[in-house]
Protein backbone atom coordinates (compact mmCIF):
# COMPACT_ATOMS: atom_id res chain seq x y z
CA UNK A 1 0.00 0.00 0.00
CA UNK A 2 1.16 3.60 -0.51
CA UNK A 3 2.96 4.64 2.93
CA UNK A 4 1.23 8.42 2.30
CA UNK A 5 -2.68 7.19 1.71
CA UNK A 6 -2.07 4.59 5.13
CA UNK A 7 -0.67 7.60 7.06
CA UNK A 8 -4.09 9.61 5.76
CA UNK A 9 -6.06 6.87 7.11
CA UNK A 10 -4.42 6.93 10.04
CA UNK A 11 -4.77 10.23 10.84
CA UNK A 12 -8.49 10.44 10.22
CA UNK A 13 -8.58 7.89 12.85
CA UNK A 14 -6.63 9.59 15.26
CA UNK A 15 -9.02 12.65 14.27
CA UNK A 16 -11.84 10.80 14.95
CA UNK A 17 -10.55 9.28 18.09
CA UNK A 18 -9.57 12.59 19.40
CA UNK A 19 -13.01 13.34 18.70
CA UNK A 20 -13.94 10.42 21.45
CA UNK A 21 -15.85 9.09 18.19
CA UNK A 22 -15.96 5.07 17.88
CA UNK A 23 -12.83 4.16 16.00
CA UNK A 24 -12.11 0.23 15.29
CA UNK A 25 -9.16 -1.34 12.89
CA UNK A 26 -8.49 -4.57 12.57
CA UNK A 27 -9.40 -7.19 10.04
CA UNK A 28 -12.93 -8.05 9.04
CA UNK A 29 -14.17 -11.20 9.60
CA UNK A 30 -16.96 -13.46 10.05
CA UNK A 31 -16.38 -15.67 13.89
CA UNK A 32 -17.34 -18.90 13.70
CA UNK A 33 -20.89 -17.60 15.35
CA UNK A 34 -21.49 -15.98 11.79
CA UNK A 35 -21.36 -12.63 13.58
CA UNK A 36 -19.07 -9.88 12.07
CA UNK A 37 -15.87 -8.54 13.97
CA UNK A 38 -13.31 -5.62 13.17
CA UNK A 39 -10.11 -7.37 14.66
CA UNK A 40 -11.59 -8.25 18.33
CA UNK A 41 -14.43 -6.23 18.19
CA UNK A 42 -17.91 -7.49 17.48
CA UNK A 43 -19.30 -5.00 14.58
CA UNK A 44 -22.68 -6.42 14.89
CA UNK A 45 -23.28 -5.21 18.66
CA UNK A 46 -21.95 -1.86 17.51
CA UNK A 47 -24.58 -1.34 15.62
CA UNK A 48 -27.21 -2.94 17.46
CA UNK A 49 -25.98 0.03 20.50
CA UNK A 50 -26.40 2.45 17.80
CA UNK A 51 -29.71 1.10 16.17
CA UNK A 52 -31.91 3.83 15.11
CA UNK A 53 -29.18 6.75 15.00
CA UNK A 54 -27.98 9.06 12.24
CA UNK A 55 -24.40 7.24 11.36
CA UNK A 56 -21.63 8.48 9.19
CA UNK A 57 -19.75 5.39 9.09
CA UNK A 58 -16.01 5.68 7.22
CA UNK A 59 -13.99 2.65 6.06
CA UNK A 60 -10.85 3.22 4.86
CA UNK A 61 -8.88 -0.10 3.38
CA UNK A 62 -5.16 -0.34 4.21
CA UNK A 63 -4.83 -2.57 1.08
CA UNK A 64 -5.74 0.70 -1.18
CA UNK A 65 -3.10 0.85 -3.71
CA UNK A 66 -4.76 4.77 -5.32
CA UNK A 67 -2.19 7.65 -5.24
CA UNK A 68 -3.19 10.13 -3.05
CA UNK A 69 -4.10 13.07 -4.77
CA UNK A 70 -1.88 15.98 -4.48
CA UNK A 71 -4.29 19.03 -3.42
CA UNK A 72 -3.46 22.85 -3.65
CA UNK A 73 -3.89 25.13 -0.95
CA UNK A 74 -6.75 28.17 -1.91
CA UNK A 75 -4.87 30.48 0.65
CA UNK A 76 -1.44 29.73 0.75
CA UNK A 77 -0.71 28.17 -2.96
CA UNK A 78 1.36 25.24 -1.84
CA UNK A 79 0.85 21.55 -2.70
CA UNK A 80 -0.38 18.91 -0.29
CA UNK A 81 -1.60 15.56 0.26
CA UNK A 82 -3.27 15.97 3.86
CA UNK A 83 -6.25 16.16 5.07
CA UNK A 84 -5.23 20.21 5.10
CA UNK A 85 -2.67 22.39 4.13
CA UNK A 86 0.03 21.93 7.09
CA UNK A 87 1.64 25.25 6.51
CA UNK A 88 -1.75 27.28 6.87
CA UNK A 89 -2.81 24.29 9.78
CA UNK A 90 0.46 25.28 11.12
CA UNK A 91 -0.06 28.84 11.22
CA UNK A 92 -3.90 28.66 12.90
CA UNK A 93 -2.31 26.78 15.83
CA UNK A 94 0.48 29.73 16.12
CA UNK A 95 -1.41 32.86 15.69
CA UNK A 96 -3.84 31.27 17.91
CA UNK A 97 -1.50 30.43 20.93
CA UNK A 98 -1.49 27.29 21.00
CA UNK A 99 2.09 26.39 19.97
């Protein structure tokens, strides 16, 4: 897999987890009960817990062999291939204080 889309994925997670969203990884499976599991963790009592909600569910495959697409910035005119522009992310967090 390309190292740059798995470090994408990876940081949506850690977005989402930061979030204190639901985040699972692991491989998908069917146990021997029939009953489908991320890694150790039994998908379909996930979603019986959140039966009846408004979900956005994201999957994002480590096996993905796409480029990831090389963006450009609509303030600051550089090339990227985050989830944002890191100089201009960069920049927030120092103008707000927070570095």
């Amino acid at each position: 897999m390309n190292s740059m889309r798995r470090a994408a994925i990876y940081k949506l997670a850690a977005a989402a987890h930061e979030m204190e969203l639901d985040v699972m990884s692991g491989v998908l499976h069917r146990a021997d009960d029939g009953r489908w599991q991320i890694g150790d963790h039994d998908l379909d009592t996930w979603l019986d817990v959140h039966s009846g909600e408004e979900l956005v569910l994201v999957l994002g495959s480590l096996a993905d062999e796409r480029e990831v697409q090389v963006r450009t910035c609509r303030t600051c005119g550089r090339d990227y291939t985050e989830l944002e522009c890191p100089h201009c992310r960069a920049n927030r967090i120092r103008l707000r204080g927070h570095a």
